[in-house]
Every structure is written in structure tokens, then in C-alpha cells.
C-alpha atoms as a PDB file:
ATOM      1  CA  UNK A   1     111.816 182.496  27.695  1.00  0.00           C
ATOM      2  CA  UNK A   2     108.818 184.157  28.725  1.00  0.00           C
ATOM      3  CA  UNK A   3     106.947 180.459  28.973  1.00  0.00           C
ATOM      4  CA  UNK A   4     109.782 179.596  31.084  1.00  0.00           C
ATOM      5  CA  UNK A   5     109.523 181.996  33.352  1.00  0.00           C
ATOM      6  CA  UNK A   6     105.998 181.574  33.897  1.00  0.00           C
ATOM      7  CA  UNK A   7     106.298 177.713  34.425  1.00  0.00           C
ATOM      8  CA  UNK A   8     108.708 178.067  37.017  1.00  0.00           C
ATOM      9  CA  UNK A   9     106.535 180.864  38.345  1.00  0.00           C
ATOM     10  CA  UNK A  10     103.634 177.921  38.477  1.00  0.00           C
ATOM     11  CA  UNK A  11     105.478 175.039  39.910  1.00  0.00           C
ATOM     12  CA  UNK A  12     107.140 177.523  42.700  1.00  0.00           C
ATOM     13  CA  UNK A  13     104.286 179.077  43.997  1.00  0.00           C
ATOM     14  CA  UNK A  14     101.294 176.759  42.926  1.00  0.00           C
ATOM     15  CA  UNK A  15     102.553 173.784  45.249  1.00  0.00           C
ATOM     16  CA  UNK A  16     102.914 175.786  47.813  1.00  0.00           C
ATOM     17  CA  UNK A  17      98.969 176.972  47.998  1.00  0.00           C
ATOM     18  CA  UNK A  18      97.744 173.201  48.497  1.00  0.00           C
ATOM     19  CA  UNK A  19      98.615 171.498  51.509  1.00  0.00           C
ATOM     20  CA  UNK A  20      97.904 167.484  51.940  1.00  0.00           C
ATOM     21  CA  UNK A  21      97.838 165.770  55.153  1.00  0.00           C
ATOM     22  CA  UNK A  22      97.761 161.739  55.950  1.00  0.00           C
ATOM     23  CA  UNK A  23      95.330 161.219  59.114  1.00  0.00           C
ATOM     24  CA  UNK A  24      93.141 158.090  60.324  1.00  0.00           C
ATOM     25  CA  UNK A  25      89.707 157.474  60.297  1.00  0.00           C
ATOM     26  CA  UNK A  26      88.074 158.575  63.523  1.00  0.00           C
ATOM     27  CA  UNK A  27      90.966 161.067  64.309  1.00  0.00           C
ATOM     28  CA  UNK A  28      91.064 164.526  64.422  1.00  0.00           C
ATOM     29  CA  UNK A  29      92.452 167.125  61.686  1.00  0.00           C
ATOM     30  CA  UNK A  30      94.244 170.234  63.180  1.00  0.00           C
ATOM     31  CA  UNK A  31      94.028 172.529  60.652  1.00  0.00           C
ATOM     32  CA  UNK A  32      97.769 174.586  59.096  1.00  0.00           C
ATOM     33  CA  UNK A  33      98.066 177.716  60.851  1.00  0.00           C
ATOM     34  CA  UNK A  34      97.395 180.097  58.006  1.00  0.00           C
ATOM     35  CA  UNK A  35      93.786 178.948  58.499  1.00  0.00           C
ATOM     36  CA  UNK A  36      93.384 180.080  61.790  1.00  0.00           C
ATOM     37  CA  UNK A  37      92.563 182.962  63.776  1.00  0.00           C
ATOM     38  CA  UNK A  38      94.477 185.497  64.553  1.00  0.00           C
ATOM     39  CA  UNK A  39      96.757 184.800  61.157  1.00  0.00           C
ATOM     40  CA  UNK A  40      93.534 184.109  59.298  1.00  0.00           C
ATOM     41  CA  UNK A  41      90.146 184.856  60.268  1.00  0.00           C
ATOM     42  CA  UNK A  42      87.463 184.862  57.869  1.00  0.00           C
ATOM     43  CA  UNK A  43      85.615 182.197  55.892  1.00  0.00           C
ATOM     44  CA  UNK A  44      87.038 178.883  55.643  1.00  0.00           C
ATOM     45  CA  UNK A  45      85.390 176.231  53.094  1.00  0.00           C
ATOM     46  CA  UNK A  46      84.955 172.503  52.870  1.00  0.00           C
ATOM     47  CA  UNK A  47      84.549 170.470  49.709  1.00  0.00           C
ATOM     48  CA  UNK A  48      84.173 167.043  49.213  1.00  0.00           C
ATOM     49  CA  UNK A  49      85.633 165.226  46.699  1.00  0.00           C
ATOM     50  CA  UNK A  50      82.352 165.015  44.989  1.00  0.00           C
ATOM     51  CA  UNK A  51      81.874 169.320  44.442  1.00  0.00           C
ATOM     52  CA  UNK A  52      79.540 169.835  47.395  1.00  0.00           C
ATOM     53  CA  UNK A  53      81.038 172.654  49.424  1.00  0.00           C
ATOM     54  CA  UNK A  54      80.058 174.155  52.659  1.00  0.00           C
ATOM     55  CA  UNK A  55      81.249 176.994  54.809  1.00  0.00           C
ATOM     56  CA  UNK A  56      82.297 175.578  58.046  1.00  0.00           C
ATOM     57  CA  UNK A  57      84.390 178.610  59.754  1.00  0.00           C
ATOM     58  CA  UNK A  58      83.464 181.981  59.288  1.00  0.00           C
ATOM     59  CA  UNK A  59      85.560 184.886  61.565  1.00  0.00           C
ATOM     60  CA  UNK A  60      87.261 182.537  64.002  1.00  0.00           C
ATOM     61  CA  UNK A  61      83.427 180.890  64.654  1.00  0.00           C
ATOM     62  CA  UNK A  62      82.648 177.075  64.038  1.00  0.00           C
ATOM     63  CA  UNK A  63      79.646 177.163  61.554  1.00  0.00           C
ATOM     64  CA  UNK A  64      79.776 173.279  61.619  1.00  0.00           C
ATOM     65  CA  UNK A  65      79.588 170.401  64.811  1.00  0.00           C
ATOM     66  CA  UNK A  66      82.406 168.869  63.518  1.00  0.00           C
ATOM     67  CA  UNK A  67      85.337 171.825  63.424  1.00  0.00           C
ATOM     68  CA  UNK A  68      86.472 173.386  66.622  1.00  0.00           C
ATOM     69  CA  UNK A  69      87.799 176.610  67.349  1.00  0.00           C
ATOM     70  CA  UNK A  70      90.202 176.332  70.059  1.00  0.00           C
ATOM     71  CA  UNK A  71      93.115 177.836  71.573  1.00  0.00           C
ATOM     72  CA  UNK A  72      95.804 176.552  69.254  1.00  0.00           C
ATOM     73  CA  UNK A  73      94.069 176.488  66.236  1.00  0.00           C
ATOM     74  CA  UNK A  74      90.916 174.688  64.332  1.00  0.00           C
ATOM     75  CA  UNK A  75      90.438 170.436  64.899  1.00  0.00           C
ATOM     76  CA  UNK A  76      88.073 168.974  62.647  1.00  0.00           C
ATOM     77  CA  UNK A  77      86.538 165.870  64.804  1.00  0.00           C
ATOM     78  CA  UNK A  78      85.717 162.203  63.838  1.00  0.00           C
ATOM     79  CA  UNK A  79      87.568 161.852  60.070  1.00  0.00           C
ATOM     80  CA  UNK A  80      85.137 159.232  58.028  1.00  0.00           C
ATOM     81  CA  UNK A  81      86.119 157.730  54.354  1.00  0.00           C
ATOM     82  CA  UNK A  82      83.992 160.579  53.486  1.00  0.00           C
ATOM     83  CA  UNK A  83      85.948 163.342  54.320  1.00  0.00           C
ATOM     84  CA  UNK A  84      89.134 161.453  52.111  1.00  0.00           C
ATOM     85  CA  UNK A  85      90.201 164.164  49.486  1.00  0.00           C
ATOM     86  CA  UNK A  86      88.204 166.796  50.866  1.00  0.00           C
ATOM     87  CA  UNK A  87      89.610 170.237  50.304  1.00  0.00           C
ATOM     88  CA  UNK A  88      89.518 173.121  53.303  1.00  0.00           C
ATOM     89  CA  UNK A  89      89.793 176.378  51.676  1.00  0.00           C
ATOM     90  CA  UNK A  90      90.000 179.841  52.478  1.00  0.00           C
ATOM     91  CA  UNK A  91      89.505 183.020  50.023  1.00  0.00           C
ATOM     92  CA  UNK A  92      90.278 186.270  49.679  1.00  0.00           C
ATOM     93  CA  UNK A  93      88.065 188.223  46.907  1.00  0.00           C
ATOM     94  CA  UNK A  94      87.174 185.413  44.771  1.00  0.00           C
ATOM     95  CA  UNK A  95      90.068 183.840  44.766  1.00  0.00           C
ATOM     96  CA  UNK A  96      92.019 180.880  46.533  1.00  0.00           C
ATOM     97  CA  UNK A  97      94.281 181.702  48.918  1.00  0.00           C
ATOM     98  CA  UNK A  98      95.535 178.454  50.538  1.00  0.00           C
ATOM     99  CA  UNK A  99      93.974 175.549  50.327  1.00  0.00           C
ATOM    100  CA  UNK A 100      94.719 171.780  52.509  1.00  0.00           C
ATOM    101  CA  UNK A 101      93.405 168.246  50.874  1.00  0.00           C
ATOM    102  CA  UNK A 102      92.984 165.478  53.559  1.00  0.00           C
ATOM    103  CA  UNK A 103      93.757 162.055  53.104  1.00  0.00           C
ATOM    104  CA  UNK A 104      92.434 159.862  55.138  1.00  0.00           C
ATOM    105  CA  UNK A 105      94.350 156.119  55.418  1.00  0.00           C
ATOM    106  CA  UNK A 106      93.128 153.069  57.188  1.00  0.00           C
END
């Protein structure tokens, strides 16, 4: 019962953490709002979908060219094949706290 439980517990709550989007190449990628400032304002992450991870946001401040703080949330600029199943993250104390996968389509 207990296994039960904690499946359900899982599938409820673990989909919910990753986001995917579909964009284009050469578009832009407005982030979900639980990324941005004022709901979230710390360090957001970006990992490609070969491991190598980079801080790109860090207290409502673009570390990175390519993201954009602006009024309405964060855009990240000029999508390449590159950036297809790259995660943005964001953490609280060493752990995941939402996370969005980009897809990027032809």
C-alpha cells in the first residue's frame, strides 16, 4: 500500500517540476513564471543536453548575452539546435525546484 502511495506521490508531483516547451530555431524562449523575479529570484541554471551547465541568471541579473531580464519575465534570444533538450533550472538548497526542457523544432 505504502509503494502505492508513494508512486502516486511520484507521478503527481514529479511531472509537475519539469516543464517542456516546443519553440523554433532563431526564436526566443520566455521563460515560466516561477523562474522569474519577483516569484523567483535567485540562481537560475542552464544545461545542455550533453552535462555542461552554466549559471545564466543569478538575483533577477542576466549572467549570460543570450537571457534577458525584462519587464514580464526572462527571454532567452536566438534558439540554435544546440540549445534542443537543454534544461533551465532553478534550486533551492541543493535541490531542484522546477526545472523547463526546451525543444527546439525546425
Amino acid at each position: 500500500m505504502w509503494l502505492i502511495f508513494l508512486l502516486l506521490t511520484l507521478v503527481t508531483f514529479g511531472s509537475s517540476i519539469l516543464h517542456t516547451e516546443d519553440v523554433c530555431y532563431g526564436t526566443k524562449y520566455l521563460l515560466p513564471a516561477s523562474f522569474t523575479p519577483p516569484v523567483y529570484n535567485k540562481t537560475i541554471t542552464y544545461t545542455t543536453k550533453g552535462g555542461d551547465s552554466k549559471n545564466v541568471v543569478n538575483n533577477g541579473q542576466s549572467l549570460d548575452s543570450r537571457f534577458q531580464v525584462i519587464k514580464n519575465g526572462i527571454e532567452m534570444l536566438d534558439l540554435t539546435e544546440q540549445d534542443n533538450e537543454a534544461v533551465l533550472s532553478t534550486e533551492e538548497q541543493n535541490s531542484i525546484n522546477s526545472a523547463s526542457e526546451i525543444v527546439v523544432v525546425r
